[in-house]
PDB file of N, CA and C in Angstrom:
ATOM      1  N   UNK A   1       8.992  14.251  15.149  1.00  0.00           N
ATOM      2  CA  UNK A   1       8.297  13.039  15.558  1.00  0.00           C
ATOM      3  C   UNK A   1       9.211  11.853  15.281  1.00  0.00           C
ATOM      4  N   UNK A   2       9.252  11.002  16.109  1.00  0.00           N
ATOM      5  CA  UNK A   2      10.136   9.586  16.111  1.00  0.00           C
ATOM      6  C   UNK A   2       9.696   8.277  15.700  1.00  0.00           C
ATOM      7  N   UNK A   3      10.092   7.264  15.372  1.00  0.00           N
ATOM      8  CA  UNK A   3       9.613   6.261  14.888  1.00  0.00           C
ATOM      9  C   UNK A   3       8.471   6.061  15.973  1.00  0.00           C
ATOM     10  N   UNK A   4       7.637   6.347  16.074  1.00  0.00           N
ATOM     11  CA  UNK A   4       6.575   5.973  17.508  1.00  0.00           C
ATOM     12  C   UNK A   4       5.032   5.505  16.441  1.00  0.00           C
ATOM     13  N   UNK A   5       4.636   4.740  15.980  1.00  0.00           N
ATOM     14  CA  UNK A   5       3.239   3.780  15.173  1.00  0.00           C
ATOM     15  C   UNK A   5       2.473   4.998  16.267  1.00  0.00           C
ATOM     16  N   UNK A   6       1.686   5.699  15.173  1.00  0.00           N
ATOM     17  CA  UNK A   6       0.548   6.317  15.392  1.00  0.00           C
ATOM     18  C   UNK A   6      -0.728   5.832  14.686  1.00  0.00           C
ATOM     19  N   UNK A   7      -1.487   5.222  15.558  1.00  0.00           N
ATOM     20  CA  UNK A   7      -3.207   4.182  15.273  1.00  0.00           C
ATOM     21  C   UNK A   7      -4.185   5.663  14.620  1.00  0.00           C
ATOM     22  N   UNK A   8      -4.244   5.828  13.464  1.00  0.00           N
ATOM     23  CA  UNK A   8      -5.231   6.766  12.894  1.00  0.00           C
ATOM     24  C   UNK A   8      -6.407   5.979  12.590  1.00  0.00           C
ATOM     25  N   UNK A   9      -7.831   6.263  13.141  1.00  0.00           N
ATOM     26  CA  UNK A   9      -8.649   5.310  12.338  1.00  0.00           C
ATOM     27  C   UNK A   9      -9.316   6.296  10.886  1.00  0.00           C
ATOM     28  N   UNK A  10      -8.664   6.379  10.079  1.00  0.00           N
ATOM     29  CA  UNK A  10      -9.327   7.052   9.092  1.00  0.00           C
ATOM     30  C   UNK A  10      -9.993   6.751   8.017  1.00  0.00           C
ATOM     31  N   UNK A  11     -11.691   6.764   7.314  1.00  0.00           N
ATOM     32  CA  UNK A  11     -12.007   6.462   6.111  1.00  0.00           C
ATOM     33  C   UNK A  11     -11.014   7.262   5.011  1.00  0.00           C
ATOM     34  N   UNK A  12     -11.448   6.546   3.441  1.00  0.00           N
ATOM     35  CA  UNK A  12     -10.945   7.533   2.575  1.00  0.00           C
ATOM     36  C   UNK A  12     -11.420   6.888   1.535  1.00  0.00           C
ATOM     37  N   UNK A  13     -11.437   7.494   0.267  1.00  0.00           N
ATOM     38  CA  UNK A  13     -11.688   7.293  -0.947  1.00  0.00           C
ATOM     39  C   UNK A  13     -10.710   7.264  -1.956  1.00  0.00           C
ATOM     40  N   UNK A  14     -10.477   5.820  -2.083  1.00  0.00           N
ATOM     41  CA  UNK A  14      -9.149   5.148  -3.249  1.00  0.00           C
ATOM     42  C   UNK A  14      -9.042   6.962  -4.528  1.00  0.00           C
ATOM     43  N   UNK A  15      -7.652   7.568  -3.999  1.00  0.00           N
ATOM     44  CA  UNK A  15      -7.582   8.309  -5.701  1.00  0.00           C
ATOM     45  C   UNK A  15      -7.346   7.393  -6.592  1.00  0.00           C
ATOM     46  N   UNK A  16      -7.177   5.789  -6.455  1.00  0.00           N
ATOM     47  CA  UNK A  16      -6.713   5.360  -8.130  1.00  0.00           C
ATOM     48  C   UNK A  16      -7.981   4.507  -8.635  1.00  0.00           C
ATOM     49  N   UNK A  17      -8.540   3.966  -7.565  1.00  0.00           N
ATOM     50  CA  UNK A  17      -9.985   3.177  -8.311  1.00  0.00           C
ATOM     51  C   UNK A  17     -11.273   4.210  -7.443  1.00  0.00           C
ATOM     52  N   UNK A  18     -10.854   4.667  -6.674  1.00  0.00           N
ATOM     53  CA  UNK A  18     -12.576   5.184  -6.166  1.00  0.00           C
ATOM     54  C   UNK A  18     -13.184   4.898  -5.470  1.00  0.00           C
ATOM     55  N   UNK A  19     -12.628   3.192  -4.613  1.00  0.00           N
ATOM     56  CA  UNK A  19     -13.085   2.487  -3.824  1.00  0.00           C
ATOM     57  C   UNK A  19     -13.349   3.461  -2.489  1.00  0.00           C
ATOM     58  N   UNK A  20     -14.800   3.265  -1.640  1.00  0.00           N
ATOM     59  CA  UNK A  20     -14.717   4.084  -0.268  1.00  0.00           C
ATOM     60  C   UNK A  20     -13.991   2.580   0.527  1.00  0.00           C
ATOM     61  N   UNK A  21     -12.890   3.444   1.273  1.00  0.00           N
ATOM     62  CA  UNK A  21     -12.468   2.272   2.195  1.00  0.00           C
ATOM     63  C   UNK A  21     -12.717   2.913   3.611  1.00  0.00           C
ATOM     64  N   UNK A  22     -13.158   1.828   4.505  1.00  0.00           N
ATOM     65  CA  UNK A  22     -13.193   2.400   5.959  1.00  0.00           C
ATOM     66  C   UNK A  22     -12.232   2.034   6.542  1.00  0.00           C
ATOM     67  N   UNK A  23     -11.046   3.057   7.191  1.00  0.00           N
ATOM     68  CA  UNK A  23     -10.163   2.366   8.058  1.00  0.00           C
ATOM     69  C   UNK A  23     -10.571   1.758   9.455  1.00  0.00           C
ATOM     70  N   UNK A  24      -8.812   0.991   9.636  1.00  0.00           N
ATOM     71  CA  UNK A  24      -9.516   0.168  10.869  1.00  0.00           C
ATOM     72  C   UNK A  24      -8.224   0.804  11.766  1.00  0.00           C
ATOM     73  N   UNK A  25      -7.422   1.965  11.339  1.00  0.00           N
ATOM     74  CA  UNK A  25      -6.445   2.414  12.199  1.00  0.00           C
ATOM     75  C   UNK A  25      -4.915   1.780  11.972  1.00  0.00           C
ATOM     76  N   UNK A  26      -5.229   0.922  11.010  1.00  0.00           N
ATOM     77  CA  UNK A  26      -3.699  -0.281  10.108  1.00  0.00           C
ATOM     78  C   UNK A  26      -3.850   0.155   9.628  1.00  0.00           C
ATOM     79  N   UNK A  27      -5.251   0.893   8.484  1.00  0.00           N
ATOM     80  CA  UNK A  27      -5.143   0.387   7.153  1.00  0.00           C
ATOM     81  C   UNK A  27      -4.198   1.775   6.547  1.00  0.00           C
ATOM     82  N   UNK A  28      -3.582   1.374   5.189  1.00  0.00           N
ATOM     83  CA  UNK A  28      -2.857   2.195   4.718  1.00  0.00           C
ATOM     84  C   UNK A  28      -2.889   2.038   3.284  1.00  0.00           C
ATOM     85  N   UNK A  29      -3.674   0.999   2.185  1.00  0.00           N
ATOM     86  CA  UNK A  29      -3.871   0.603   1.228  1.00  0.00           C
ATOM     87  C   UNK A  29      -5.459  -0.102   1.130  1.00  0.00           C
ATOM     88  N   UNK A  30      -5.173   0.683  -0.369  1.00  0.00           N
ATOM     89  CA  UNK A  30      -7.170   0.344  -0.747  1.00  0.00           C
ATOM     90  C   UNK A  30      -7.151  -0.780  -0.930  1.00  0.00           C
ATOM     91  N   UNK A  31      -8.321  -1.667  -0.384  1.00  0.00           N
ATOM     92  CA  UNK A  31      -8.055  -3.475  -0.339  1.00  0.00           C
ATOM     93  C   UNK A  31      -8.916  -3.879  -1.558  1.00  0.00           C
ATOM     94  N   UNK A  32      -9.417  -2.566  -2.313  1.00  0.00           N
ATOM     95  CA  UNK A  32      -9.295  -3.629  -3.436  1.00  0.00           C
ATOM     96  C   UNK A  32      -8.240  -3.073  -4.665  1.00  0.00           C
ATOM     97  N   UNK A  33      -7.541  -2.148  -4.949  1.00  0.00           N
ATOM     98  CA  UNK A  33      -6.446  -2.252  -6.526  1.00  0.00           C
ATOM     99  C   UNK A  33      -5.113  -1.958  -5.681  1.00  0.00           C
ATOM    100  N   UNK A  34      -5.468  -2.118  -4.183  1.00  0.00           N
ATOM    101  CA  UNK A  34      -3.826  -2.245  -3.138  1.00  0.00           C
ATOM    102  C   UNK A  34      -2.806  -0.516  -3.881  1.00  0.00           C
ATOM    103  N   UNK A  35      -2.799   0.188  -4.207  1.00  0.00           N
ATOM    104  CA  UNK A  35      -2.906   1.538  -4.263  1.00  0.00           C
ATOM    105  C   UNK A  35      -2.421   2.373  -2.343  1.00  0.00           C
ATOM    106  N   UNK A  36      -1.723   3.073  -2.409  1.00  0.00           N
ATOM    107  CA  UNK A  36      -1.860   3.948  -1.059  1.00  0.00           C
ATOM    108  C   UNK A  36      -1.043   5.098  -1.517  1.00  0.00           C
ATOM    109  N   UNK A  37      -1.272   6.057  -0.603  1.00  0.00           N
ATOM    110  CA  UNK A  37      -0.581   7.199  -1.052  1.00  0.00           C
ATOM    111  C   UNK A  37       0.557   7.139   0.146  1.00  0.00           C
ATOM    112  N   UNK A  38       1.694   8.630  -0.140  1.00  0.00           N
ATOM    113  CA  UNK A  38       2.699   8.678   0.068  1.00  0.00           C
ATOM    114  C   UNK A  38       2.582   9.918   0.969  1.00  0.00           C
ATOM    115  N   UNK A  39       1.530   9.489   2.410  1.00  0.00           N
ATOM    116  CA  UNK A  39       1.609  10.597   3.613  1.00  0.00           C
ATOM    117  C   UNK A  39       2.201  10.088   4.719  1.00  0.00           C
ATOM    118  N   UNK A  40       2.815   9.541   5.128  1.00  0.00           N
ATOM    119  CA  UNK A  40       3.494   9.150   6.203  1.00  0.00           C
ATOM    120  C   UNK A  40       5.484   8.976   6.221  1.00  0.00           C
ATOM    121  N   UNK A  41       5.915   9.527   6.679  1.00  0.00           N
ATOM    122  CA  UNK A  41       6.999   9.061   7.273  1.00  0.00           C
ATOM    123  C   UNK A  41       7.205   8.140   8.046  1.00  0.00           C
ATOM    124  N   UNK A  42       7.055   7.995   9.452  1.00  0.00           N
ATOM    125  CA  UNK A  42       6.597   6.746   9.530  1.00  0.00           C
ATOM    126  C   UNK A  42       5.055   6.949  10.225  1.00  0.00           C
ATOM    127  N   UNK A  43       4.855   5.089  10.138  1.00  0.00           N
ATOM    128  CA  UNK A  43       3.465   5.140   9.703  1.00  0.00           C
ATOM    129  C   UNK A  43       2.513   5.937  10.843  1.00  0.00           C
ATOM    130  N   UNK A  44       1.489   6.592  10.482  1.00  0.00           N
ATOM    131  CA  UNK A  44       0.304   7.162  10.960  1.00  0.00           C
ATOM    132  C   UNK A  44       0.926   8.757  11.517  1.00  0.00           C
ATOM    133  N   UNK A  45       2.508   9.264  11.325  1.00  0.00           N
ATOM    134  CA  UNK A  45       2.083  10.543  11.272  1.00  0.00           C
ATOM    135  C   UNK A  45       2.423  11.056  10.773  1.00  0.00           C
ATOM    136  N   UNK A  46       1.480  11.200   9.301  1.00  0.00           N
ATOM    137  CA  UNK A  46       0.981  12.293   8.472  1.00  0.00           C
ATOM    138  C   UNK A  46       2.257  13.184   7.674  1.00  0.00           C
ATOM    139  N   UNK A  47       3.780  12.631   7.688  1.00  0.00           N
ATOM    140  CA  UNK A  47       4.419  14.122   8.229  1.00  0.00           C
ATOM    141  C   UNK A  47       4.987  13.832   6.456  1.00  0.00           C
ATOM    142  N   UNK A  48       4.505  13.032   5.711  1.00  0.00           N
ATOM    143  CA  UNK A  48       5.748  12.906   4.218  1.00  0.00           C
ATOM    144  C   UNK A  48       5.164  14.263   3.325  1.00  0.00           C
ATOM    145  N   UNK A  49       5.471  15.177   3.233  1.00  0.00           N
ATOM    146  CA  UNK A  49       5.210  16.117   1.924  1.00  0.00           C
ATOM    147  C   UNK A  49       4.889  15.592   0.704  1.00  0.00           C
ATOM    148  N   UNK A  50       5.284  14.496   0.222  1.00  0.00           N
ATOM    149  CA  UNK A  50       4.965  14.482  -0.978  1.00  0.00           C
ATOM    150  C   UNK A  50       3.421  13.822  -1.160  1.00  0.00           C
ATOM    151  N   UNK A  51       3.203  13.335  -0.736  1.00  0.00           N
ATOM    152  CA  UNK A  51       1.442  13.081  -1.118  1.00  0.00           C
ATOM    153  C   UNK A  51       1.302  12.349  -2.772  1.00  0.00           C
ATOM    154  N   UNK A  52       2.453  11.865  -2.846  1.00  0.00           N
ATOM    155  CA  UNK A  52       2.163  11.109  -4.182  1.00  0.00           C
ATOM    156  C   UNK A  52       1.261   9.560  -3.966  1.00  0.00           C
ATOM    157  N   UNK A  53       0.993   8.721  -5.159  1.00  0.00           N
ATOM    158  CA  UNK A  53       0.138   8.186  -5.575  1.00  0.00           C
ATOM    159  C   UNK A  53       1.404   6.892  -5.062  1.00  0.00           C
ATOM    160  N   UNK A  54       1.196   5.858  -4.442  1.00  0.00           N
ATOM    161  CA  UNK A  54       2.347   4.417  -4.015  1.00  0.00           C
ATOM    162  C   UNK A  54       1.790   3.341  -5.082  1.00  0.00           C
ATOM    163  N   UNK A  55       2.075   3.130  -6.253  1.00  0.00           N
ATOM    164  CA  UNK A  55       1.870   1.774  -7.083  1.00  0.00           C
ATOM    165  C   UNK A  55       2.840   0.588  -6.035  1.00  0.00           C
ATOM    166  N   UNK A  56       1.482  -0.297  -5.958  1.00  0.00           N
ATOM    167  CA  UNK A  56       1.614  -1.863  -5.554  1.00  0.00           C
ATOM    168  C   UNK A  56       2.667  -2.476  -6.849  1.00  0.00           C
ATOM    169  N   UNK A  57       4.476  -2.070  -6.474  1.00  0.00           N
ATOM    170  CA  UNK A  57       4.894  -3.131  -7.496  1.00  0.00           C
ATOM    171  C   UNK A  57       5.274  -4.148  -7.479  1.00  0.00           C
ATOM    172  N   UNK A  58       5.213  -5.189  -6.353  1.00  0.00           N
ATOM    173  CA  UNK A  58       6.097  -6.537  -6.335  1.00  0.00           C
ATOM    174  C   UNK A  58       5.474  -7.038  -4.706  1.00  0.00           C
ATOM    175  N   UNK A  59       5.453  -8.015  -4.736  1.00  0.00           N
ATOM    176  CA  UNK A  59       5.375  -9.217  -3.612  1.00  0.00           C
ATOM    177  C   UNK A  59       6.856  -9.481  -2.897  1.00  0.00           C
ATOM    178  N   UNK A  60       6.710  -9.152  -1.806  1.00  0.00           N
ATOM    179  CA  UNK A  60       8.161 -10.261  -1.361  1.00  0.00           C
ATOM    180  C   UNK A  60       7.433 -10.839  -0.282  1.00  0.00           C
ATOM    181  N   UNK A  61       8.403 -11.996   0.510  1.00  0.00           N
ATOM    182  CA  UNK A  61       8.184 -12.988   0.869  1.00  0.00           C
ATOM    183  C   UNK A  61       8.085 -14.283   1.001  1.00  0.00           C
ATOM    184  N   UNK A  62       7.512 -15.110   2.139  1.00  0.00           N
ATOM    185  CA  UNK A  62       6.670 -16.478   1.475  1.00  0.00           C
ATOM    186  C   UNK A  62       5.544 -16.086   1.572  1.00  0.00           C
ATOM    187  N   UNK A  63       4.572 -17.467   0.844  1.00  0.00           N
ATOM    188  CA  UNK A  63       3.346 -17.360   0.815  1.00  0.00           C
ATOM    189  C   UNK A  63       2.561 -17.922   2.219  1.00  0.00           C
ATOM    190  N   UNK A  64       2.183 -17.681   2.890  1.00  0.00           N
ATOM    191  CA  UNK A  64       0.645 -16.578   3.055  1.00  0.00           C
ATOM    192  C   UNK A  64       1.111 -15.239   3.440  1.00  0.00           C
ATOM    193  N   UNK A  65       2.444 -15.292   4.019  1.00  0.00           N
ATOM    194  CA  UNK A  65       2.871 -13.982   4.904  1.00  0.00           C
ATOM    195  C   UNK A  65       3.807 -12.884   3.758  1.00  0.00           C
ATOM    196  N   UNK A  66       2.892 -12.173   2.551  1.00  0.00           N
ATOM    197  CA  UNK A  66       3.809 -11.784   1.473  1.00  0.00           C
ATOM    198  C   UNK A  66       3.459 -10.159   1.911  1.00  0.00           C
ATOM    199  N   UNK A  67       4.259  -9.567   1.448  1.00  0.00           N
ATOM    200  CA  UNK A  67       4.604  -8.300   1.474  1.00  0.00           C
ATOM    201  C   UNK A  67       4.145  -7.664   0.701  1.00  0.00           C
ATOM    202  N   UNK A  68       3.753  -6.471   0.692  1.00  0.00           N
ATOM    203  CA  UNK A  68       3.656  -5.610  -0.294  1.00  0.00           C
ATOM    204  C   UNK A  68       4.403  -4.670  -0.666  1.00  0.00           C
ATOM    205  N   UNK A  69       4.883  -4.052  -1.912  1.00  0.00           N
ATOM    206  CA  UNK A  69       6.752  -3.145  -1.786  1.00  0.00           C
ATOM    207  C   UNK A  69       5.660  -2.119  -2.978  1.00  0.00           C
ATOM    208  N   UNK A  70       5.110  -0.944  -2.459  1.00  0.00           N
ATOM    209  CA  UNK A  70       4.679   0.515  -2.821  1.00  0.00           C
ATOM    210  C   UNK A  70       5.725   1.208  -3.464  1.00  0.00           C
ATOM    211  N   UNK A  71       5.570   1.930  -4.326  1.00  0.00           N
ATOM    212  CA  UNK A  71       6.469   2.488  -4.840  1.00  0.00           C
ATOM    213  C   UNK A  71       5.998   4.334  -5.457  1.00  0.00           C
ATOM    214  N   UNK A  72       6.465   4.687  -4.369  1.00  0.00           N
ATOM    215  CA  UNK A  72       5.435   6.338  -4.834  1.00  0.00           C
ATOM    216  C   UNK A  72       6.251   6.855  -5.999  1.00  0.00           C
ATOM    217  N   UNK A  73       4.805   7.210  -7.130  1.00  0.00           N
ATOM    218  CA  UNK A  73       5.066   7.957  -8.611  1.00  0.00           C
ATOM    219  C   UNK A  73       5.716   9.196  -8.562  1.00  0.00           C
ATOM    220  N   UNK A  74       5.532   9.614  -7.794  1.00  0.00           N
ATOM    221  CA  UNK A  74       5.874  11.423  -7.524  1.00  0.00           C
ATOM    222  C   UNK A  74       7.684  11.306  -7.609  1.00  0.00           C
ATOM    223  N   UNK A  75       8.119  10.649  -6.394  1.00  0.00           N
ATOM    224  CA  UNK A  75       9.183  10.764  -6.014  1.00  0.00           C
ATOM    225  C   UNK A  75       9.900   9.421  -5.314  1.00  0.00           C
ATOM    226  N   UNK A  76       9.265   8.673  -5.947  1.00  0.00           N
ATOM    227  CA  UNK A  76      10.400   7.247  -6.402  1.00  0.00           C
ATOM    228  C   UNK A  76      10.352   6.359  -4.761  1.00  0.00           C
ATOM    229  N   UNK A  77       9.775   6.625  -4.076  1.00  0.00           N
ATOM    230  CA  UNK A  77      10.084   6.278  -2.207  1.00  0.00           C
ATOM    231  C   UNK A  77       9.468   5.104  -1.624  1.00  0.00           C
ATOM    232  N   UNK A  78      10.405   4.206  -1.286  1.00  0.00           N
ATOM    233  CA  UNK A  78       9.452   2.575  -1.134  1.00  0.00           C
ATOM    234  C   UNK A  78       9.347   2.488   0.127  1.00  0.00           C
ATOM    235  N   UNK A  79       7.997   1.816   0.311  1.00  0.00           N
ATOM    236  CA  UNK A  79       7.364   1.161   1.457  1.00  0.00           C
ATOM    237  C   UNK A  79       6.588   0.199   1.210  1.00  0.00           C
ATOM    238  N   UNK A  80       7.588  -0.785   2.632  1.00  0.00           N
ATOM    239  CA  UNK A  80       6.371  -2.243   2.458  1.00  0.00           C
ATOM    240  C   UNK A  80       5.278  -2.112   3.643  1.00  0.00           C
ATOM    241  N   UNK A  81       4.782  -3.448   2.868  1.00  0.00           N
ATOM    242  CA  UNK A  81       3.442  -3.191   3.986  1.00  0.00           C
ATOM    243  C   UNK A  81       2.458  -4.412   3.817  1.00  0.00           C
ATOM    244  N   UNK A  82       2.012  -4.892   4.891  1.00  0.00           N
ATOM    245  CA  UNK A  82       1.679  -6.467   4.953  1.00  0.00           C
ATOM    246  C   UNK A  82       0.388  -7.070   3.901  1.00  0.00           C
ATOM    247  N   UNK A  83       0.111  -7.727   3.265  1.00  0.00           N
ATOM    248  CA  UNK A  83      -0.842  -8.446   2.646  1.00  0.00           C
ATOM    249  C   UNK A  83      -2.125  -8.384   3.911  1.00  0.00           C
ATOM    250  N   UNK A  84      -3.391  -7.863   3.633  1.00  0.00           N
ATOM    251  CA  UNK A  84      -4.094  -8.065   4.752  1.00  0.00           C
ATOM    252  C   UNK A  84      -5.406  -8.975   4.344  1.00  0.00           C
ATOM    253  N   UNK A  85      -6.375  -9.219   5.464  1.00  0.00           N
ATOM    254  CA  UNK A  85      -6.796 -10.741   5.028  1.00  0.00           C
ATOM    255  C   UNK A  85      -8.001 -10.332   4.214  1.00  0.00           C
ATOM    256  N   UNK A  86      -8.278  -9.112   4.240  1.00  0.00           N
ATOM    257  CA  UNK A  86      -9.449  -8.302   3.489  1.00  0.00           C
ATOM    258  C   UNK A  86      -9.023  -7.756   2.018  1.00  0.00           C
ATOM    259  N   UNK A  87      -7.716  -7.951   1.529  1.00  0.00           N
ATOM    260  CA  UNK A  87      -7.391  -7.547   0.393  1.00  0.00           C
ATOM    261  C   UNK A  87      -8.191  -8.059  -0.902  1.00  0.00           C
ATOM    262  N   UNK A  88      -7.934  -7.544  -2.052  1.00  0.00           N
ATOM    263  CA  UNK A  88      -8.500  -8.837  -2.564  1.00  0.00           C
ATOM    264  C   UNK A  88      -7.937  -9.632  -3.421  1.00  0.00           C
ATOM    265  N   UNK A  89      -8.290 -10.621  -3.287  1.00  0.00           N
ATOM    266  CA  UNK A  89      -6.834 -11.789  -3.670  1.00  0.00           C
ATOM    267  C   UNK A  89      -6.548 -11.402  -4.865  1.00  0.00           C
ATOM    268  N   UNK A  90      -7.287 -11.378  -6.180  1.00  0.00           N
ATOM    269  CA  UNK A  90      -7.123 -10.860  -7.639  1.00  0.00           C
ATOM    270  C   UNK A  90      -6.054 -10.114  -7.672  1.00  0.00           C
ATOM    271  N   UNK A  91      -6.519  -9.089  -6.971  1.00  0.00           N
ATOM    272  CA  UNK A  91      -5.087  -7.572  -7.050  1.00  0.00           C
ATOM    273  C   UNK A  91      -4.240  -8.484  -6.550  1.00  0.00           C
ATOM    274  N   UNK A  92      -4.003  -9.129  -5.302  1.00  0.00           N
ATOM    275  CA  UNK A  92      -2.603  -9.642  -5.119  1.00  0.00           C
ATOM    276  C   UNK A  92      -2.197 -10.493  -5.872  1.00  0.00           C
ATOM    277  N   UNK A  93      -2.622 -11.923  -6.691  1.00  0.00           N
ATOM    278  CA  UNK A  93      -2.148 -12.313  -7.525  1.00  0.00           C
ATOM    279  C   UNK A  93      -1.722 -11.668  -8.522  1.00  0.00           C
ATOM    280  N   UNK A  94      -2.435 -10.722  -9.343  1.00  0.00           N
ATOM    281  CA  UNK A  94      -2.111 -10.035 -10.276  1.00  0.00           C
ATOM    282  C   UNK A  94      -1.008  -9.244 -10.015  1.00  0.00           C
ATOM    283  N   UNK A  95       0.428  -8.984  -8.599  1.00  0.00           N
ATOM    284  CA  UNK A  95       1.419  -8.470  -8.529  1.00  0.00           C
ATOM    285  C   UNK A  95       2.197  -9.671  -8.298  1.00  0.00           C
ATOM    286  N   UNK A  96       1.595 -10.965  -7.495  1.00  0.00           N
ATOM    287  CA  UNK A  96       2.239 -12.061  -7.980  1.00  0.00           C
ATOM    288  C   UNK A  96       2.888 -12.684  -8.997  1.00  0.00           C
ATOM    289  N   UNK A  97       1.722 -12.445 -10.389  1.00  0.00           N
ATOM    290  CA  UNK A  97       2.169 -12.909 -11.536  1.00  0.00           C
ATOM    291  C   UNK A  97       3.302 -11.729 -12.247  1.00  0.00           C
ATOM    292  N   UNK A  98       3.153 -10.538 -11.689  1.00  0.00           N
ATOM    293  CA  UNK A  98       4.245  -9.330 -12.299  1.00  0.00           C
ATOM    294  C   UNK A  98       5.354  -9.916 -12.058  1.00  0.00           C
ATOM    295  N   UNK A  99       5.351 -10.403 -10.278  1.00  0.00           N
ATOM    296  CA  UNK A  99       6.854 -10.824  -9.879  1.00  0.00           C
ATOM    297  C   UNK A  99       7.411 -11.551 -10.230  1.00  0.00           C
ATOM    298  N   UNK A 100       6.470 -13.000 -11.165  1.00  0.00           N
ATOM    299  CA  UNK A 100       7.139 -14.205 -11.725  1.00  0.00           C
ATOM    300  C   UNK A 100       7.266 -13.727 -12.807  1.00  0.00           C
ATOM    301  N   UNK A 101       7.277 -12.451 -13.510  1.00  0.00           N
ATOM    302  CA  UNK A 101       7.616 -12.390 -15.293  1.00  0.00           C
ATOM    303  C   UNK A 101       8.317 -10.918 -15.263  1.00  0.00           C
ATOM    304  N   UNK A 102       8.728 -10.512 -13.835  1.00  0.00           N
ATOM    305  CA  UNK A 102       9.512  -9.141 -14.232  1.00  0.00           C
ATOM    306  C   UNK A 102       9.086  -8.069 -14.306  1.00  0.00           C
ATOM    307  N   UNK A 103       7.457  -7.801 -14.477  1.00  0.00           N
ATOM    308  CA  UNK A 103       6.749  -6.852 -15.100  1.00  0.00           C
ATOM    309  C   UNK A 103       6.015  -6.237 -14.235  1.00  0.00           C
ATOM    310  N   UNK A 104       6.728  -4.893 -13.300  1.00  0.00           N
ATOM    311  CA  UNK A 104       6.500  -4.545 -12.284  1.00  0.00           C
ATOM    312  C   UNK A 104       4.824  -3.186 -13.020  1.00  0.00           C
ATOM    313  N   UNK A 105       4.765  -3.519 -14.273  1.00  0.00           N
ATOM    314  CA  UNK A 105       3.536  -2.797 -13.953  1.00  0.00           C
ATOM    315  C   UNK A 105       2.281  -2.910 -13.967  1.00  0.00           C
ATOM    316  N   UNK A 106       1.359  -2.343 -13.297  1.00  0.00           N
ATOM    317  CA  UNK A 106       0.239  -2.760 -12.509  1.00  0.00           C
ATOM    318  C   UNK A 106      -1.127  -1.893 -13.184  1.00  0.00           C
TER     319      UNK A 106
END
């Protein structure tokens, strides 16, 4: 499979807080502790083996348009991925303030 964006609309249930999230076919992170796992190669097909847990560690960007930089536990593998308008701001500040003091943990 090739870089080709595959639209999945899938629910799921946050493994790190529990949250039920309903997808909207973007979504790829729980909008509320920003958490995603590590199934995609690229995005929506399914194809990464490792299935690890992506910690939200750092913001890049400017502000309103900030990034999110995932970092899967399993096997170390980064992906960004956009701030969305349903997130919730708390969790994103709270990787904000990591980024202004260094302290990528969450």
């Amino acid at each position: 499979m090739g870089k080709v964006f595959q639209r999945r609309i899938e629910d799921f249930v946050c493994e790190h807080c529990g949250a039920r999230v309903a997808g909207s076919g973007y979504t790829n992170h729980c909008p509320r502790c920003l958490w995603s796992k590590h199934v995609d190669v690229y995005p929506g097909d399914r194809a990464a083996a490792c299935g690890g847990m992506m910690e939200p560690v750092r913001l890049e960007g400017p502000s309103p348009a900030y990034t999110i930089v995932h970092r899967c536990v399993r096997c170390g593998h980064e992906r960004r991925n956009k701030v969305l308008s349903g997130d919730d701001p708390d969790a994103v500040i709270e990787i904000a303030k990591n980024r202004a003091t260094g302290d990528n943990s969450i």
